[in-house]
PDB file of N, CA and C in Angstrom:
ATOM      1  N   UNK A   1     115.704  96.016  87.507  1.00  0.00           N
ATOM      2  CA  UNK A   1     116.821  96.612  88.209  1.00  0.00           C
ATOM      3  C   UNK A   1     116.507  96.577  89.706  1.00  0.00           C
ATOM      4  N   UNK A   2     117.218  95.990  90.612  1.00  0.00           N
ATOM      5  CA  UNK A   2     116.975  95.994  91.961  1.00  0.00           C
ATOM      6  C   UNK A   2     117.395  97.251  92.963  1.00  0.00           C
ATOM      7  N   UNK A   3     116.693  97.817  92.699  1.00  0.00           N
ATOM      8  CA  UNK A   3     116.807  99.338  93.325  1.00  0.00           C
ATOM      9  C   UNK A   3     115.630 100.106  93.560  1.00  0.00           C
ATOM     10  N   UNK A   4     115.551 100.211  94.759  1.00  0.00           N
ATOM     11  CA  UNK A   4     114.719 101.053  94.974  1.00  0.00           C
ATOM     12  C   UNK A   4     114.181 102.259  94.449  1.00  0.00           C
ATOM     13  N   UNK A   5     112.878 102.726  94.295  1.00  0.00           N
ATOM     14  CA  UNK A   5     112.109 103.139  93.279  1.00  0.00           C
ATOM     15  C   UNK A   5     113.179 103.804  92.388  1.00  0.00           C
ATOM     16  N   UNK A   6     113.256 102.761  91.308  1.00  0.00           N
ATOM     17  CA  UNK A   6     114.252 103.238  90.068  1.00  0.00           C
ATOM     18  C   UNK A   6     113.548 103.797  88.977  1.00  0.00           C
ATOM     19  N   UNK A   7     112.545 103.744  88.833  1.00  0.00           N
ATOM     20  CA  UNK A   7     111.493 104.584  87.791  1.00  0.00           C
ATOM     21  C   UNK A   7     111.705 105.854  87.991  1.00  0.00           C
ATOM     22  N   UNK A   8     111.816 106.547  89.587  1.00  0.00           N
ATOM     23  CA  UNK A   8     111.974 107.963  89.866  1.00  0.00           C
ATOM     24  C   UNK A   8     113.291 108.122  89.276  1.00  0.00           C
ATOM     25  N   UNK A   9     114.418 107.197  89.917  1.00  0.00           N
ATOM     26  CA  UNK A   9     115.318 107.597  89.564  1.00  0.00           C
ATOM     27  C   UNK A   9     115.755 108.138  88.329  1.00  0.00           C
ATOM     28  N   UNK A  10     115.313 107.317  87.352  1.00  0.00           N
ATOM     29  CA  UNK A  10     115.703 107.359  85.881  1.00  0.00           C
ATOM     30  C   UNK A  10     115.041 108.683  85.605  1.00  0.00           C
ATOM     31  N   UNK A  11     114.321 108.774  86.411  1.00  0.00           N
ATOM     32  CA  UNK A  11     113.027 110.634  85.308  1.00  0.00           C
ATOM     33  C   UNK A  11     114.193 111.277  85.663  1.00  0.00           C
ATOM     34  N   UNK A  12     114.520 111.025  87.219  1.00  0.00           N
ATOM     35  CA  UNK A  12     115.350 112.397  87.456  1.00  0.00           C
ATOM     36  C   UNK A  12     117.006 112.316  86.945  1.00  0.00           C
ATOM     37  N   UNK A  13     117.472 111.373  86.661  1.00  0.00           N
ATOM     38  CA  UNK A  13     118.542 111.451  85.424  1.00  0.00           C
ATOM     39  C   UNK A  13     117.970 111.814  84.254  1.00  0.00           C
ATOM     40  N   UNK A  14     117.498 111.687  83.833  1.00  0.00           N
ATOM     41  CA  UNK A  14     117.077 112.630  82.223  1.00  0.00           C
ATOM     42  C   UNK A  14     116.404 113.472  82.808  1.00  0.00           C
ATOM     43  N   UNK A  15     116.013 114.186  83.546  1.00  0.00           N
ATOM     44  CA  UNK A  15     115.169 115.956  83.395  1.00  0.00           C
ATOM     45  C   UNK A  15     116.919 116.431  83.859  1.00  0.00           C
ATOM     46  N   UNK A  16     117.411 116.041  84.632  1.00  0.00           N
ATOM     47  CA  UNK A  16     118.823 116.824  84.974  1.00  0.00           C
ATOM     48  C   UNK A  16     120.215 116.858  84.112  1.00  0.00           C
ATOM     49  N   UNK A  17     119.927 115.796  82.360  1.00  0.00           N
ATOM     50  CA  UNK A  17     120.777 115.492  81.866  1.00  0.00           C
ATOM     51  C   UNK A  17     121.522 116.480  80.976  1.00  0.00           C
ATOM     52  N   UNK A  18     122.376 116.304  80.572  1.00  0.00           N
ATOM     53  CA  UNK A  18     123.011 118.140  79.801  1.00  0.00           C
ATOM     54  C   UNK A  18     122.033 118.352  78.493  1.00  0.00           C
ATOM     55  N   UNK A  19     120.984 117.674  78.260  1.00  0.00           N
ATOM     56  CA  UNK A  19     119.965 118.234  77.420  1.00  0.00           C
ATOM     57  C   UNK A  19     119.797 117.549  76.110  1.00  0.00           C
ATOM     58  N   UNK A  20     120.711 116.161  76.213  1.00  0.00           N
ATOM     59  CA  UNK A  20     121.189 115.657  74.596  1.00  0.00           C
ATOM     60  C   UNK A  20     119.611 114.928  74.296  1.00  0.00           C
ATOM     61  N   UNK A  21     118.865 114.754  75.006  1.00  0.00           N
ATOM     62  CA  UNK A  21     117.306 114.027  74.193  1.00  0.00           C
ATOM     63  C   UNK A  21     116.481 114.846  74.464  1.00  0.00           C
ATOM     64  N   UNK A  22     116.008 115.481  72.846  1.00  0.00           N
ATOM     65  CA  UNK A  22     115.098 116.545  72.767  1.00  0.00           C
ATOM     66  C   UNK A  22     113.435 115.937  73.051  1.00  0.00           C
ATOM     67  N   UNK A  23     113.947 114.512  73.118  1.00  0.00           N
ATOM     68  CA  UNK A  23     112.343 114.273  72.374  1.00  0.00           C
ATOM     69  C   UNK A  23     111.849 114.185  74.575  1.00  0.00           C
ATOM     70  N   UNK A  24     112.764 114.127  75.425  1.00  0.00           N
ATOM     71  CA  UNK A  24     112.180 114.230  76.768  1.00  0.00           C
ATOM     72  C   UNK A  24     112.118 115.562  77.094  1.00  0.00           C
ATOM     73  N   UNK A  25     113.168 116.569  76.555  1.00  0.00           N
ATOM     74  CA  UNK A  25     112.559 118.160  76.651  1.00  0.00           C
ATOM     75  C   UNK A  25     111.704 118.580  75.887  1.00  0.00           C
ATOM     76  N   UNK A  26     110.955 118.028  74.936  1.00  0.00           N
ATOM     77  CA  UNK A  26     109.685 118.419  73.950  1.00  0.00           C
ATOM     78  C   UNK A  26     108.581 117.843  75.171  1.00  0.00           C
ATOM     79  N   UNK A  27     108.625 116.730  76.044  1.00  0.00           N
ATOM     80  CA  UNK A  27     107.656 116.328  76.361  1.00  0.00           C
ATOM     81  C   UNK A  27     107.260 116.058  77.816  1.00  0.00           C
ATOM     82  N   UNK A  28     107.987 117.160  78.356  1.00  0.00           N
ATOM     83  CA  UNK A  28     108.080 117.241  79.777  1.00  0.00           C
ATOM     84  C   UNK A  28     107.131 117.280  80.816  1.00  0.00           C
ATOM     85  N   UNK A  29     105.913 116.979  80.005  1.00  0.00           N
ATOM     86  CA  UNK A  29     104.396 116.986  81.123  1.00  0.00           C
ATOM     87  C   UNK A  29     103.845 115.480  81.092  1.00  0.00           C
ATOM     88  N   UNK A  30     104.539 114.904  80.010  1.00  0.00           N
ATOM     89  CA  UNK A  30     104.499 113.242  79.958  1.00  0.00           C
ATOM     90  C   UNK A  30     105.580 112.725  80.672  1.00  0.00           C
ATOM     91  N   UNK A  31     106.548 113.261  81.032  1.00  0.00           N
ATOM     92  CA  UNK A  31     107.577 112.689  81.793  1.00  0.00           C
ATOM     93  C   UNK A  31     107.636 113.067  83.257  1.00  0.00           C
ATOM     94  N   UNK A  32     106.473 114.138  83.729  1.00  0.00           N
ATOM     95  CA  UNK A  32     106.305 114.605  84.666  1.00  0.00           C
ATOM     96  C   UNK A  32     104.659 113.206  85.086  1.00  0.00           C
ATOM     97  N   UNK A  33     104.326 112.992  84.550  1.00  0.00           N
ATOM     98  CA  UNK A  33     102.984 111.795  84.132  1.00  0.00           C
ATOM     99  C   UNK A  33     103.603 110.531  84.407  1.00  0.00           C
ATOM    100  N   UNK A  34     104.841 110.381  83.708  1.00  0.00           N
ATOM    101  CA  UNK A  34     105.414 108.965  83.917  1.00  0.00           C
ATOM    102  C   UNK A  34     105.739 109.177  85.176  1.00  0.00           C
ATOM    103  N   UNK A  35     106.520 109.916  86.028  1.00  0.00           N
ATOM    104  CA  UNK A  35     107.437 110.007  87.420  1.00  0.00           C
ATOM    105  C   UNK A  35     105.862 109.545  88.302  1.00  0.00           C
ATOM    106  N   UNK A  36     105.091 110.149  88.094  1.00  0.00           N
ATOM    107  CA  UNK A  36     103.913 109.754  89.059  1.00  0.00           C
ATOM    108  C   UNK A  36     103.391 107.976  89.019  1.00  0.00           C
ATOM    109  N   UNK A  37     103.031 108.030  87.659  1.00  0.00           N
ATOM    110  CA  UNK A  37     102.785 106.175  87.246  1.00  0.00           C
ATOM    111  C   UNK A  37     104.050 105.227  87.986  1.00  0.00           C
ATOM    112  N   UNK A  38     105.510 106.149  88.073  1.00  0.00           N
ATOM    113  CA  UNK A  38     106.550 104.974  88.326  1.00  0.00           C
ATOM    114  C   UNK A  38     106.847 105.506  89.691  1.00  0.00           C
ATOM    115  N   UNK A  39     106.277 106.389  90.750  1.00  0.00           N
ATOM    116  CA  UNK A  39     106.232 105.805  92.088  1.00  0.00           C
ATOM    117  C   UNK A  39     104.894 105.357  92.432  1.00  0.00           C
ATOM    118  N   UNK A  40     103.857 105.204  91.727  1.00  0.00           N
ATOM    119  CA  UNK A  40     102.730 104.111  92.491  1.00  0.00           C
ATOM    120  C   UNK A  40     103.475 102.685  91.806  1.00  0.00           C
ATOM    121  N   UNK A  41     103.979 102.524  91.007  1.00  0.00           N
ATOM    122  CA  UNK A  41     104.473 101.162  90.213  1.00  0.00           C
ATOM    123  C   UNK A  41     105.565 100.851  91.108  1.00  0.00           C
ATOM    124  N   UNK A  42     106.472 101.659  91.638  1.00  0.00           N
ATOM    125  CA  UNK A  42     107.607 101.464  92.284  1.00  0.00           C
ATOM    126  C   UNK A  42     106.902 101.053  93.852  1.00  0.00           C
ATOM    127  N   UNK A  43     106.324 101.817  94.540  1.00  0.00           N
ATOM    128  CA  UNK A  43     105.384 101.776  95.963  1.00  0.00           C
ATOM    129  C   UNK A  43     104.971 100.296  95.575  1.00  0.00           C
ATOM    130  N   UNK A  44     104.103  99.617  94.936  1.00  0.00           N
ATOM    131  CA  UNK A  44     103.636  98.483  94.653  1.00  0.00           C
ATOM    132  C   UNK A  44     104.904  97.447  94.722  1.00  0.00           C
ATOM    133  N   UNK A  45     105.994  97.465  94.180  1.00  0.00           N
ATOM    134  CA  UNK A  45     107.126  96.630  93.886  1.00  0.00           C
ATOM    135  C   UNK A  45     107.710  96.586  95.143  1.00  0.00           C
ATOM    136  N   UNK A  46     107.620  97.183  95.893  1.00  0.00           N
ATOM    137  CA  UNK A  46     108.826  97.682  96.931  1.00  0.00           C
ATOM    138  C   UNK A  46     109.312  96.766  97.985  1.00  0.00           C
ATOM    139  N   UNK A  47     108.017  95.572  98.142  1.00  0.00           N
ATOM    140  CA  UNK A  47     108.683  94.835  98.999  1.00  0.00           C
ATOM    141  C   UNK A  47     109.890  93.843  97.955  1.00  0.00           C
ATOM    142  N   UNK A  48     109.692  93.490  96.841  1.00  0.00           N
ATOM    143  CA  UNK A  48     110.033  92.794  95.906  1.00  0.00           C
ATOM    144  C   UNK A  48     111.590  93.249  96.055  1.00  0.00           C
ATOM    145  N   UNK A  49     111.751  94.970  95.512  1.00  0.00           N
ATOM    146  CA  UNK A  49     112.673  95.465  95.448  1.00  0.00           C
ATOM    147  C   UNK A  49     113.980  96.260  96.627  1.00  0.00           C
ATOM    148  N   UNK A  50     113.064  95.763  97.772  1.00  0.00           N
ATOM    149  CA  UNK A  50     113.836  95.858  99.011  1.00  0.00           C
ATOM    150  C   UNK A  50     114.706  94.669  99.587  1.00  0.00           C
ATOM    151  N   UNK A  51     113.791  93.342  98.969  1.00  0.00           N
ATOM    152  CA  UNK A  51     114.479  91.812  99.528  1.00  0.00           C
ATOM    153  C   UNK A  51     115.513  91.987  98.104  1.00  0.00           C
ATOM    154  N   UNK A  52     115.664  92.327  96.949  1.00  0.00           N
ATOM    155  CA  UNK A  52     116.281  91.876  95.945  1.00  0.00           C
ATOM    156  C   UNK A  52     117.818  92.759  96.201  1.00  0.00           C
ATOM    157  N   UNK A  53     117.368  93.995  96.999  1.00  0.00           N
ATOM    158  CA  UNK A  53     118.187  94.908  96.697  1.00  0.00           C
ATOM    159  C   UNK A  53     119.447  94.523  97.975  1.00  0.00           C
ATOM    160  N   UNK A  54     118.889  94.170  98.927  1.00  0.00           N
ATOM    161  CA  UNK A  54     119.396  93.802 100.228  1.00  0.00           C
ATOM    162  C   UNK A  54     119.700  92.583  99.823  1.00  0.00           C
ATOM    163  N   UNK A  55     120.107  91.566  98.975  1.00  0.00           N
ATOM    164  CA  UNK A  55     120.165  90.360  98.862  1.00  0.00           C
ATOM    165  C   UNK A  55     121.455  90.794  97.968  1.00  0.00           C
ATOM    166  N   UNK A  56     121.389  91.396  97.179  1.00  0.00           N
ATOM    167  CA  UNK A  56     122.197  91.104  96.053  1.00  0.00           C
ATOM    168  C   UNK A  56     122.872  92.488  95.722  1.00  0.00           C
ATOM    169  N   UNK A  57     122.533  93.948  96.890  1.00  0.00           N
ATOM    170  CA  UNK A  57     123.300  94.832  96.601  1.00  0.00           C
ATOM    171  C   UNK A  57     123.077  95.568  95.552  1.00  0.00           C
ATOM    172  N   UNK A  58     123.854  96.832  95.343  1.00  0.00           N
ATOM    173  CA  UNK A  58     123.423  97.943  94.327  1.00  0.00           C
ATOM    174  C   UNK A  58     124.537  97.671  92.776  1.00  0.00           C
ATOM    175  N   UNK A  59     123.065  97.860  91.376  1.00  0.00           N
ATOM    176  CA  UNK A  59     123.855  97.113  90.364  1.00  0.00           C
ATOM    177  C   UNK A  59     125.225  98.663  89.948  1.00  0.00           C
ATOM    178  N   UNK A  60     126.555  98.632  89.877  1.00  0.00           N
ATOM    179  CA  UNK A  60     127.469  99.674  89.449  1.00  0.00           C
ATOM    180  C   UNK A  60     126.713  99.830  88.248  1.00  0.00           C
ATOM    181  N   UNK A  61     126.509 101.052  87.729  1.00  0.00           N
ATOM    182  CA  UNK A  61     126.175 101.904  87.122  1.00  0.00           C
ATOM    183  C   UNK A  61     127.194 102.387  86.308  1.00  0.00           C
TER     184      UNK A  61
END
């Protein structure tokens, strides 16, 4: 997905979502674990995902 750090993004759509996946509110210290792994993963990508994003624009959602 060409967007800037979209790993964060996605944690923070599901921790803010109306609650329908139990199995990310059962496991909220692994998803607090992933948000960290996916901004050093995202920080690493970023030049990648700055030329892709500026090239080709934000995907509608």
């Amino acid at each position: 997905m060409p967007r800037v750090y979209s790993g964060i993004a996605y944690n923070m759509c599901k921790l803010n979502s109306n609650g329908s996946s139990i199995y990310f509110d059962d496991l909220l210290g692994l998803t607090l674990l992933d948000s960290l792994l996916s901004a050093a993963t995202d920080s690493i990508a970023l030049p990648y995902t700055l030329y892709t994003q500026q090239s080709q624009g934000n995907i509608p959602l």
